[in-house]
N, C-alpha and C. Protein backbone atom coordinates (compact mmCIF):
# COMPACT_ATOMS: atom_id res chain seq x y z
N UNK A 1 -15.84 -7.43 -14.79
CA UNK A 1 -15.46 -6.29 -14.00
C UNK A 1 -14.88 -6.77 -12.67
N UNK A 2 -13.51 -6.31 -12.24
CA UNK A 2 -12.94 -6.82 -11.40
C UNK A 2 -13.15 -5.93 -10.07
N UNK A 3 -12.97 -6.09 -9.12
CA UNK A 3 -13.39 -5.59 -7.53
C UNK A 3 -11.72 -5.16 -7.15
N UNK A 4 -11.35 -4.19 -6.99
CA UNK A 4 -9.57 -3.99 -6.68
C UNK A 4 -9.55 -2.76 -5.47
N UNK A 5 -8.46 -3.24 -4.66
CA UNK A 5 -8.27 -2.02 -3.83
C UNK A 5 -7.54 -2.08 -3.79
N UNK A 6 -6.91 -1.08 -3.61
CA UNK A 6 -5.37 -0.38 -3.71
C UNK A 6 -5.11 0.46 -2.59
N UNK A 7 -4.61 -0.05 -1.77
CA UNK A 7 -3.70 0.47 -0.33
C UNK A 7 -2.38 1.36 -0.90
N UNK A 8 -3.16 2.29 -0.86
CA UNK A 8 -1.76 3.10 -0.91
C UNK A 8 -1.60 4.41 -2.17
N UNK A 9 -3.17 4.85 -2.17
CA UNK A 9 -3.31 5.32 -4.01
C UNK A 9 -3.49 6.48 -3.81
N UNK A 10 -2.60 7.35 -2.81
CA UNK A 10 -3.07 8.91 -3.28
C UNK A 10 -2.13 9.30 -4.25
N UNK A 11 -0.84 8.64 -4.97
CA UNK A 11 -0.12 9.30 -5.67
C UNK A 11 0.99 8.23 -5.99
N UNK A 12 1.65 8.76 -7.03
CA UNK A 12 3.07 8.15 -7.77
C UNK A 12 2.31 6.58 -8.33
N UNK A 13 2.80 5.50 -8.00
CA UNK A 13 2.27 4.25 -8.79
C UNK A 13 0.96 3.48 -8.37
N UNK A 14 0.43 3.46 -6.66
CA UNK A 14 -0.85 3.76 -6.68
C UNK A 14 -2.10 4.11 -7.49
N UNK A 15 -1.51 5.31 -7.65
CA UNK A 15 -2.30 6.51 -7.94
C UNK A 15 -3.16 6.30 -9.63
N UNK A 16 -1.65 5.91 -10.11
CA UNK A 16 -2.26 5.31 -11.73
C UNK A 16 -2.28 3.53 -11.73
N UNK A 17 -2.21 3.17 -10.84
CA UNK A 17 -3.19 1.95 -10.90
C UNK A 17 -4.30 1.67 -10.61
N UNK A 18 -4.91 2.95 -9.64
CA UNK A 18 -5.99 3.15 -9.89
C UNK A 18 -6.85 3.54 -11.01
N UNK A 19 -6.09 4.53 -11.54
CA UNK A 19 -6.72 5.43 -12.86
C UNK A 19 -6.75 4.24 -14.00
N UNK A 20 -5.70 3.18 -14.25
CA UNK A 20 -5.83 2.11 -15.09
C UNK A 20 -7.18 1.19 -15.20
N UNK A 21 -7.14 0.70 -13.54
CA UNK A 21 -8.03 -0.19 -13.60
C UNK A 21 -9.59 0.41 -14.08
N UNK A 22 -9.81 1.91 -13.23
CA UNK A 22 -11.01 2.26 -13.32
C UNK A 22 -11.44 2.88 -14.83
N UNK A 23 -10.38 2.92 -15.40
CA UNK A 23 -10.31 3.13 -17.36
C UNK A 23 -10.81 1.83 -17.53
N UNK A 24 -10.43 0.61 -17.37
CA UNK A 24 -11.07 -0.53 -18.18
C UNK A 24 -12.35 -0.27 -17.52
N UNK A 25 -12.60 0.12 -16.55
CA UNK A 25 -14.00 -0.28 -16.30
C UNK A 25 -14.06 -1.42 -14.80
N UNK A 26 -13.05 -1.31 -14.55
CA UNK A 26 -13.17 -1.80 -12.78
C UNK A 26 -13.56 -1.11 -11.55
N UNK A 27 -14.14 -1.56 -10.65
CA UNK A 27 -14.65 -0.94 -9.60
C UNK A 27 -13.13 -1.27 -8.25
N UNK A 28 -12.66 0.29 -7.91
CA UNK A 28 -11.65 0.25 -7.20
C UNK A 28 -11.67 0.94 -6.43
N UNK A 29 -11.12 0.65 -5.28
CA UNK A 29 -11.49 1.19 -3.26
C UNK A 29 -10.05 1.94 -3.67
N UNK A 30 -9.49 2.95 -3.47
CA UNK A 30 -8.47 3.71 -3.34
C UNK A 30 -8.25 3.97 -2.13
N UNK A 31 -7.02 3.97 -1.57
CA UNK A 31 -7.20 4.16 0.07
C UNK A 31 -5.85 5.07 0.24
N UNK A 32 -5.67 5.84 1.45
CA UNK A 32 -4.48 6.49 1.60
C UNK A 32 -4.51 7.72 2.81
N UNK A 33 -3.78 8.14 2.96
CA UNK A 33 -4.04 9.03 4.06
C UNK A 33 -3.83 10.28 3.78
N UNK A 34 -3.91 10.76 2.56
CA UNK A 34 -4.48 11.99 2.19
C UNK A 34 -5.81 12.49 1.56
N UNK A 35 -6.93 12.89 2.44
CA UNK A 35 -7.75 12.73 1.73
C UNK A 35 -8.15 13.92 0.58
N UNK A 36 -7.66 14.77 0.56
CA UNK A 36 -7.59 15.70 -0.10
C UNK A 36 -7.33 15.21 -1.86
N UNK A 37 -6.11 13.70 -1.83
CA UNK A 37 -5.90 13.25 -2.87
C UNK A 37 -6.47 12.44 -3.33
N UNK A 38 -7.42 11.33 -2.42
CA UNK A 38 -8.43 10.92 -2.64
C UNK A 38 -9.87 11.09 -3.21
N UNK A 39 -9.63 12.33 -2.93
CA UNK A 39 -11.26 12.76 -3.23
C UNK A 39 -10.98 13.57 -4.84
N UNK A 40 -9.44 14.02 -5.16
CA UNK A 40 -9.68 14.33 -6.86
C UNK A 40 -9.78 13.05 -7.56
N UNK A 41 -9.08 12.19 -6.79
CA UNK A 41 -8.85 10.90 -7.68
C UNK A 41 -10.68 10.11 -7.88
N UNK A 42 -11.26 10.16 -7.13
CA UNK A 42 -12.88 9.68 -7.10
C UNK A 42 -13.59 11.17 -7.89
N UNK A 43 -12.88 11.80 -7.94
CA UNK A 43 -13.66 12.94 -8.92
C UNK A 43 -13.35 12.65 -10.22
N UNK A 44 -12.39 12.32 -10.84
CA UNK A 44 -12.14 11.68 -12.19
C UNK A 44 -13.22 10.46 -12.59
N UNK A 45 -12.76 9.68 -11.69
CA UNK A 45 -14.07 8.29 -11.83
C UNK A 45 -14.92 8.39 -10.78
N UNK A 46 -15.94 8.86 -10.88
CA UNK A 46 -17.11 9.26 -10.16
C UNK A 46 -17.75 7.61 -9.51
N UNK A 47 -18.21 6.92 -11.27
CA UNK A 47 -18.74 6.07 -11.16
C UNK A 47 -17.68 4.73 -11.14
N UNK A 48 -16.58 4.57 -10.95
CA UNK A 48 -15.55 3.46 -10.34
C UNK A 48 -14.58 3.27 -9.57
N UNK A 49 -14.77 4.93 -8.98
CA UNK A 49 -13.53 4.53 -7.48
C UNK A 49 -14.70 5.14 -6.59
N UNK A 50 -14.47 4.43 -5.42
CA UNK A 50 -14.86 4.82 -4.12
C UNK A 50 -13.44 4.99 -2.94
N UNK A 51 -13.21 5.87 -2.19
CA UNK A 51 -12.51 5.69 -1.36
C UNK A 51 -12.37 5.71 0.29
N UNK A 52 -11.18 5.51 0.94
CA UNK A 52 -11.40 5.53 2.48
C UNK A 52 -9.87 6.06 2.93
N UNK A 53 -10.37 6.92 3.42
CA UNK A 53 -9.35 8.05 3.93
C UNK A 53 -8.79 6.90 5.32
N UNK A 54 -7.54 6.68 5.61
CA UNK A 54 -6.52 5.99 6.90
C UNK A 54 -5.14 5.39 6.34
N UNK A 55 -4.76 5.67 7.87
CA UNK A 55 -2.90 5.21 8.32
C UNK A 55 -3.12 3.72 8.28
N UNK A 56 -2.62 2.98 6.83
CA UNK A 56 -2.23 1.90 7.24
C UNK A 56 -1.69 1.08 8.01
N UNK A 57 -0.75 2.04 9.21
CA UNK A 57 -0.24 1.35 10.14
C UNK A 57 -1.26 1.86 11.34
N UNK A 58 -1.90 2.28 11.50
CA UNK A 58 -3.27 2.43 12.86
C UNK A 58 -4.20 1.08 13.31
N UNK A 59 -3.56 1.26 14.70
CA UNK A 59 -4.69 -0.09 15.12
C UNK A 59 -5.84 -0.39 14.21
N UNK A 60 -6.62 0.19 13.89
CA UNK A 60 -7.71 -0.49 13.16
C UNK A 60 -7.90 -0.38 11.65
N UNK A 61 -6.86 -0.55 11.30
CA UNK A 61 -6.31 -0.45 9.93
C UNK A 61 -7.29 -1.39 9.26
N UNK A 62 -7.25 -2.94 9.57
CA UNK A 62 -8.12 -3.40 8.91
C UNK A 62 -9.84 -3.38 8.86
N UNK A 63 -10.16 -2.72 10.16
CA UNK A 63 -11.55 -2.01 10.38
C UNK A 63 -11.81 -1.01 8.86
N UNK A 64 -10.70 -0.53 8.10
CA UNK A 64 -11.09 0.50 7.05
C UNK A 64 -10.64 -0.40 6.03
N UNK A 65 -10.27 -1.50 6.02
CA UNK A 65 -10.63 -2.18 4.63
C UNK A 65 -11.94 -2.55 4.23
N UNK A 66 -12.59 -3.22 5.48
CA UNK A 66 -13.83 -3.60 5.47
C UNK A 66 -15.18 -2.81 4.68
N UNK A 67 -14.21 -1.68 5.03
CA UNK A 67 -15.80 -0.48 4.05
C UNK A 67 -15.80 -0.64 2.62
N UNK A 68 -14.41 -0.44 2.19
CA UNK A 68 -14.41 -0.39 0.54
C UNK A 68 -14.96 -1.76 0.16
N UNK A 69 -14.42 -2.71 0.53
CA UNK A 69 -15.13 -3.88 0.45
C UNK A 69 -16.59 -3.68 0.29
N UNK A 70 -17.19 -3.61 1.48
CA UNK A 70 -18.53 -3.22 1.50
C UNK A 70 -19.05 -2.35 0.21
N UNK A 71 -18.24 -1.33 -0.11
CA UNK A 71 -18.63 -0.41 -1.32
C UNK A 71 -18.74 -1.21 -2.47
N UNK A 72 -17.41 -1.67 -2.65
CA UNK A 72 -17.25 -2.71 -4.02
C UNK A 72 -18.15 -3.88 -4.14
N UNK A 73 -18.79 -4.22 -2.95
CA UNK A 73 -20.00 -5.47 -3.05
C UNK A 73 -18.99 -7.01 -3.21
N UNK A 74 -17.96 -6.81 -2.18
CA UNK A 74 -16.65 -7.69 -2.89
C UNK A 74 -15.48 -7.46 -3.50
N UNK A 75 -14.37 -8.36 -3.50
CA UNK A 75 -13.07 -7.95 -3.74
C UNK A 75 -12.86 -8.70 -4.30
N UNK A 76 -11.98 -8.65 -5.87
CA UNK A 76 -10.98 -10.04 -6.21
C UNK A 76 -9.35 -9.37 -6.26
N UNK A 77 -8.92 -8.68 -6.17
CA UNK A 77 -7.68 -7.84 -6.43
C UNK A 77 -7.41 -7.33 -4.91
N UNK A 78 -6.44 -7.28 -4.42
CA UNK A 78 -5.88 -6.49 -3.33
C UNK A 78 -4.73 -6.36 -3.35
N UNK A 79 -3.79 -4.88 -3.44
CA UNK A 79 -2.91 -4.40 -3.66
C UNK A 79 -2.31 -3.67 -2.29
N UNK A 80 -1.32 -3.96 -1.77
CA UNK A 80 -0.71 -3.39 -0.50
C UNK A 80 0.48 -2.58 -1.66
N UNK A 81 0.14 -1.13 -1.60
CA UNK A 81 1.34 -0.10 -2.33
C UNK A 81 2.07 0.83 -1.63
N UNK A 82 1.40 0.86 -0.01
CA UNK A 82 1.34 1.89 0.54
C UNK A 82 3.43 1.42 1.02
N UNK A 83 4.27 2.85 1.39
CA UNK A 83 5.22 2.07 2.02
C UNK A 83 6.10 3.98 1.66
N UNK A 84 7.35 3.31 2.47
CA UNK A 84 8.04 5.14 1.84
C UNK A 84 9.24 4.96 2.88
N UNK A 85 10.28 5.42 2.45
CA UNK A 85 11.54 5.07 3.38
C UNK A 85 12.37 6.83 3.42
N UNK A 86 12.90 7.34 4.63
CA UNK A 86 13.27 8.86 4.44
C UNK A 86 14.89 8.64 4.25
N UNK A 87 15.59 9.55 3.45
CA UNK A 87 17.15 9.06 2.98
C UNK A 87 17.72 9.90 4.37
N UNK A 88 18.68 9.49 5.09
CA UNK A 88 19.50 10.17 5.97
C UNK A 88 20.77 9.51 5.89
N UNK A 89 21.80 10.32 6.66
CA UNK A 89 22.95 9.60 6.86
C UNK A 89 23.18 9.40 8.30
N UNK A 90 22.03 9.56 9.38
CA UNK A 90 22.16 9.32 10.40
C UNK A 90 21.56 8.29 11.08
N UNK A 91 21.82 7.70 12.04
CA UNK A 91 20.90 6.34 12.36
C UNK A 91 19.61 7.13 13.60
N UNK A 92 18.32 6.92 13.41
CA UNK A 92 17.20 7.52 13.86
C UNK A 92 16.08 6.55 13.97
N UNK A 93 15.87 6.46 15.19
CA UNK A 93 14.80 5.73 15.62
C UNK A 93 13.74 5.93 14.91
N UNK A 94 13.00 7.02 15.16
CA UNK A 94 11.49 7.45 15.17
C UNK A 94 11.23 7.13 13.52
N UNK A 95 12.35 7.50 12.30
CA UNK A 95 12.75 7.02 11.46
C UNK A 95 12.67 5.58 11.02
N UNK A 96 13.13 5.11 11.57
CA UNK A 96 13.15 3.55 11.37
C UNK A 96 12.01 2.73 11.88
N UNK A 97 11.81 3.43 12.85
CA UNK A 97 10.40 2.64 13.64
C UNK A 97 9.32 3.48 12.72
N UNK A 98 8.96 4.50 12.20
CA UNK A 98 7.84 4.64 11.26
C UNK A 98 8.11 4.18 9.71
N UNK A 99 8.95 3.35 9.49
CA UNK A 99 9.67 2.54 7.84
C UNK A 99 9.32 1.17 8.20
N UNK A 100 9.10 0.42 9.23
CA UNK A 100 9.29 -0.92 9.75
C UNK A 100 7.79 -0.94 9.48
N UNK A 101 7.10 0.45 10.40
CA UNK A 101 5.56 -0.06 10.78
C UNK A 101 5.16 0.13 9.23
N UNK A 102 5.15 1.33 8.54
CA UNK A 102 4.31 0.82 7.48
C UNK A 102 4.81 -0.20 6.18
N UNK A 103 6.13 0.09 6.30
CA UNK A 103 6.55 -0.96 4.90
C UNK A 103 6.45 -2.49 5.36
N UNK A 104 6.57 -3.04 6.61
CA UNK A 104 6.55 -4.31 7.10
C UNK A 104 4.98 -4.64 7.79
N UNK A 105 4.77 -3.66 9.24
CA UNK A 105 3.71 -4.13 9.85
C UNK A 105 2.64 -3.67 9.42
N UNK A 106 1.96 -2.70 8.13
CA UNK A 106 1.00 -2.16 7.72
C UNK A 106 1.33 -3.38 6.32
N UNK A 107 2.24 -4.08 6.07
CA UNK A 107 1.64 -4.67 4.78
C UNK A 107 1.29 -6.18 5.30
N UNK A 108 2.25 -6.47 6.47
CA UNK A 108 1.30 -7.77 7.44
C UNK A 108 -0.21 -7.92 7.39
N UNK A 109 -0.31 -6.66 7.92
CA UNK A 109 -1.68 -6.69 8.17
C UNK A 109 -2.73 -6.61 7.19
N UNK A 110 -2.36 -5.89 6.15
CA UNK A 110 -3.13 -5.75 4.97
C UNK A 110 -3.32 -7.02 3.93
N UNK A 111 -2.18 -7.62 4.17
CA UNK A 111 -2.01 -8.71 3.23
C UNK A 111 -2.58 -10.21 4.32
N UNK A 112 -2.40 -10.43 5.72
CA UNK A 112 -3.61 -11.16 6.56
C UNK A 112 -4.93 -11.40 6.32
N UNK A 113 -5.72 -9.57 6.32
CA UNK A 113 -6.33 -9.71 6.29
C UNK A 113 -7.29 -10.03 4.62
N UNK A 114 -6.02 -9.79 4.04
CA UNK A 114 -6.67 -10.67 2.19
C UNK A 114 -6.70 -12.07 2.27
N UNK A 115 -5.81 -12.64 2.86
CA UNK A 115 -5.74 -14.02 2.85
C UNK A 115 -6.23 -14.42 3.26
N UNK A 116 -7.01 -14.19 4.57
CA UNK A 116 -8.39 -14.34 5.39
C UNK A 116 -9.82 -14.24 4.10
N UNK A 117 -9.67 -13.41 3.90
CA UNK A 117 -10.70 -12.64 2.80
C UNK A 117 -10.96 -14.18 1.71
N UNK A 118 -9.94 -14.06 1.09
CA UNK A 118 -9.70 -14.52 -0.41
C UNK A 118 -9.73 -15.94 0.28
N UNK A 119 -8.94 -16.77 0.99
CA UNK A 119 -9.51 -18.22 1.84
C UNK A 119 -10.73 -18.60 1.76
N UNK A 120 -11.45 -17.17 2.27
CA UNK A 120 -12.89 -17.76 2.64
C UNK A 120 -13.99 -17.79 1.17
N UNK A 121 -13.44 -16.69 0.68
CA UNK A 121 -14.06 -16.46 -0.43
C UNK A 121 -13.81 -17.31 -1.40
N UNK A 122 -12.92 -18.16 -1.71
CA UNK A 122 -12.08 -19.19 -2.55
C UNK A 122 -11.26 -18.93 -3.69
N UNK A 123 -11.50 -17.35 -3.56
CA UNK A 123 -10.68 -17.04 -4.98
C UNK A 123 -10.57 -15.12 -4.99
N UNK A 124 -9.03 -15.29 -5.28
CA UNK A 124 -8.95 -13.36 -5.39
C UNK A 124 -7.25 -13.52 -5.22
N UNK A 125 -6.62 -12.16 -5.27
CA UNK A 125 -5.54 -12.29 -5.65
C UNK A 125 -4.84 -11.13 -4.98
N UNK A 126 -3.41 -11.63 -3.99
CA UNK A 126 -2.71 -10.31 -3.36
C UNK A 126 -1.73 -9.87 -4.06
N UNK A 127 -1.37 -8.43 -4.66
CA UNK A 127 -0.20 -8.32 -5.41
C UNK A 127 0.59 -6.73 -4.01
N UNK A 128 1.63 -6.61 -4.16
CA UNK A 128 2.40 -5.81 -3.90
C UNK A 128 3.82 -5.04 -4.22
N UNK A 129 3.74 -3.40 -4.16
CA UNK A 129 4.77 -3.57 -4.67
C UNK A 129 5.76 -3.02 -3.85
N UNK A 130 7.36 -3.03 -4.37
CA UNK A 130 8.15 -3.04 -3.91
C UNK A 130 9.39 -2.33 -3.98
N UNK A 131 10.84 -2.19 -3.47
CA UNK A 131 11.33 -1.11 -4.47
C UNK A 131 12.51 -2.00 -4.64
N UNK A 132 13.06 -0.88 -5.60
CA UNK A 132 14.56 -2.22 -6.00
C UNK A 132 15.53 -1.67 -5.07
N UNK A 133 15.64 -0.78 -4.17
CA UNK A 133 16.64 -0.48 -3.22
C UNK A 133 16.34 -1.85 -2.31
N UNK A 134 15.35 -2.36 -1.99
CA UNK A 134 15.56 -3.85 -1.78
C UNK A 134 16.83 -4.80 -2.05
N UNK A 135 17.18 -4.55 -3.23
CA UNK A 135 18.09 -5.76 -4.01
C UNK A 135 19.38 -5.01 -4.25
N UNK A 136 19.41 -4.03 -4.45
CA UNK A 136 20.43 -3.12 -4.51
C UNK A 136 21.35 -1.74 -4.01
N UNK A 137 20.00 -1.73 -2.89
CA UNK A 137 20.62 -0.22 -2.00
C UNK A 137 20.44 0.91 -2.67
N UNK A 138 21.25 1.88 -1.93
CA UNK A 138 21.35 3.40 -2.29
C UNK A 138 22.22 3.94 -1.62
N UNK A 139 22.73 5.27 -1.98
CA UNK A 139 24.06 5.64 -1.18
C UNK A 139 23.42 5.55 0.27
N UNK A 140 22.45 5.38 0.66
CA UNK A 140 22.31 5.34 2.17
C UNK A 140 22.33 4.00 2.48
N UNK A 141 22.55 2.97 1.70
CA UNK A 141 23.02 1.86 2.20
C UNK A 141 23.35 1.00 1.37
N UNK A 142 24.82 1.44 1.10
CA UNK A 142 25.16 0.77 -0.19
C UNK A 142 26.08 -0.66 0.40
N UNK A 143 26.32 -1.35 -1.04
CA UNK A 143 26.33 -3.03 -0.49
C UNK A 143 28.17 -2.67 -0.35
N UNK A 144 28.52 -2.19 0.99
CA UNK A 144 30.03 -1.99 1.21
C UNK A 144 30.13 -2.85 2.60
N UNK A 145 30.99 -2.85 2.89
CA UNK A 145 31.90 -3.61 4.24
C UNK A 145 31.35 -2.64 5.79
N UNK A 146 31.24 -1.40 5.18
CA UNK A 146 31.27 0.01 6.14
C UNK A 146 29.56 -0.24 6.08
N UNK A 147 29.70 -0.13 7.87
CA UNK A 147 27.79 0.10 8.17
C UNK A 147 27.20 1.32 8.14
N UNK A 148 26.40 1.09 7.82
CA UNK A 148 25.84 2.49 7.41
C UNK A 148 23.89 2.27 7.65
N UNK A 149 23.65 3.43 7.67
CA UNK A 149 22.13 3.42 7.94
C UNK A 149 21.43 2.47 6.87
N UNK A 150 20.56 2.14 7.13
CA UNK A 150 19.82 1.42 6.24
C UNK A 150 18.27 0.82 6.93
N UNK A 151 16.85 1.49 6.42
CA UNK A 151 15.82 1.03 6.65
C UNK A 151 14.91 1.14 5.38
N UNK A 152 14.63 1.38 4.84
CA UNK A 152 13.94 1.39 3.51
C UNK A 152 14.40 -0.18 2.76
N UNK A 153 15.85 -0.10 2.86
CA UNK A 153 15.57 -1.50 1.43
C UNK A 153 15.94 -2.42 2.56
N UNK A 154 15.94 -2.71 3.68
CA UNK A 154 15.82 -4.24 4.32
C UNK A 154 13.96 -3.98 4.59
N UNK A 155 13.61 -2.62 4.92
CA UNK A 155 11.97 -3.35 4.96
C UNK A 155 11.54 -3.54 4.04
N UNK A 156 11.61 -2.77 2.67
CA UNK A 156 11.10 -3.17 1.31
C UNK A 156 10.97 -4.82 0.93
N UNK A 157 12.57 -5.24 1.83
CA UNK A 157 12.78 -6.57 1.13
C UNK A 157 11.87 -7.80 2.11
N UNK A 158 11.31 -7.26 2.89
CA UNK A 158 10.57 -8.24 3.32
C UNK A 158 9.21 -7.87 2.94
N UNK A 159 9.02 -7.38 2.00
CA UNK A 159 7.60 -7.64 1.48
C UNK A 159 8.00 -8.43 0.34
């Protein structure tokens, strides 16, 4: 039985990697900042998800890994899923600076503090995922000569 948390599991691919793991029979920390979606998802598996309601990008982001941990009695799996890019055709700060913090500086931190974790512990494993507008764009930033907005697939691509 494997120990897994999943940053980022109130919904879309999260969401059923939670429901996967806790079908075989794994014990999994679901985390996300809806808790409303959290708490059906721990109602399905009563007895193999536990969760913790927070903004991966909030100062004490890694202060709320520490609990599920604590729940799970240990970790070997840690999954940074959390991330989300908004389509515009305009260039927007507040925009770009909330795409940077969680797709870049909320998976820094999440993925630090595994490697810290899993170092000390000698063994466990970080996976993350990613999108293919990374490698290929979207009409909001397609691979042309002409600049154009683009924050979702250059932060994607640095995870």
């Amino acid at each position: 039985m494997k120990k897994v948390i999943i940053i980022g599991a109130t919904s879309g691919i999260g969401r059923e990697l939670a429901r996967l793991y806790a079908e075989r029979g794994d014990l999994v920390g679901a985390t996300g900042r809806r808790n409303d979606l959290l708490y059906t998802l721990r109602l399905e598996f009563p007895n193999h998800i536990v969760t913790e309601c927070y903004d991966a990008t909030a100062p004490d982001a890694t202060d709320h890994l520490e609990s599920p941990v604590k729940k799970l009695g240990g970790l070997d799996i840690l999954i940074y899923n959390a991330g989300w890019g908004e389509l515009t055709d305009t260039l927007d700060y507040k925009i770009d600076k909330d795409t940077v913090d969680i797709n870049v500086n909320g998976f820094l931190e999440a993925i630090h503090f595994g490697w810290r974790y899993f170092s000390t512990q000698g063994h466990g494993h970080l996976a993350t995922t990613s999108s293919v507008a990374a490698n290929r764009g979207n009409r909001h930033s397609p691979p042309t000569a002409r600049p154009r907005p683009s924050r979702a697939p250059g932060s994607k691509a640095s995870t």
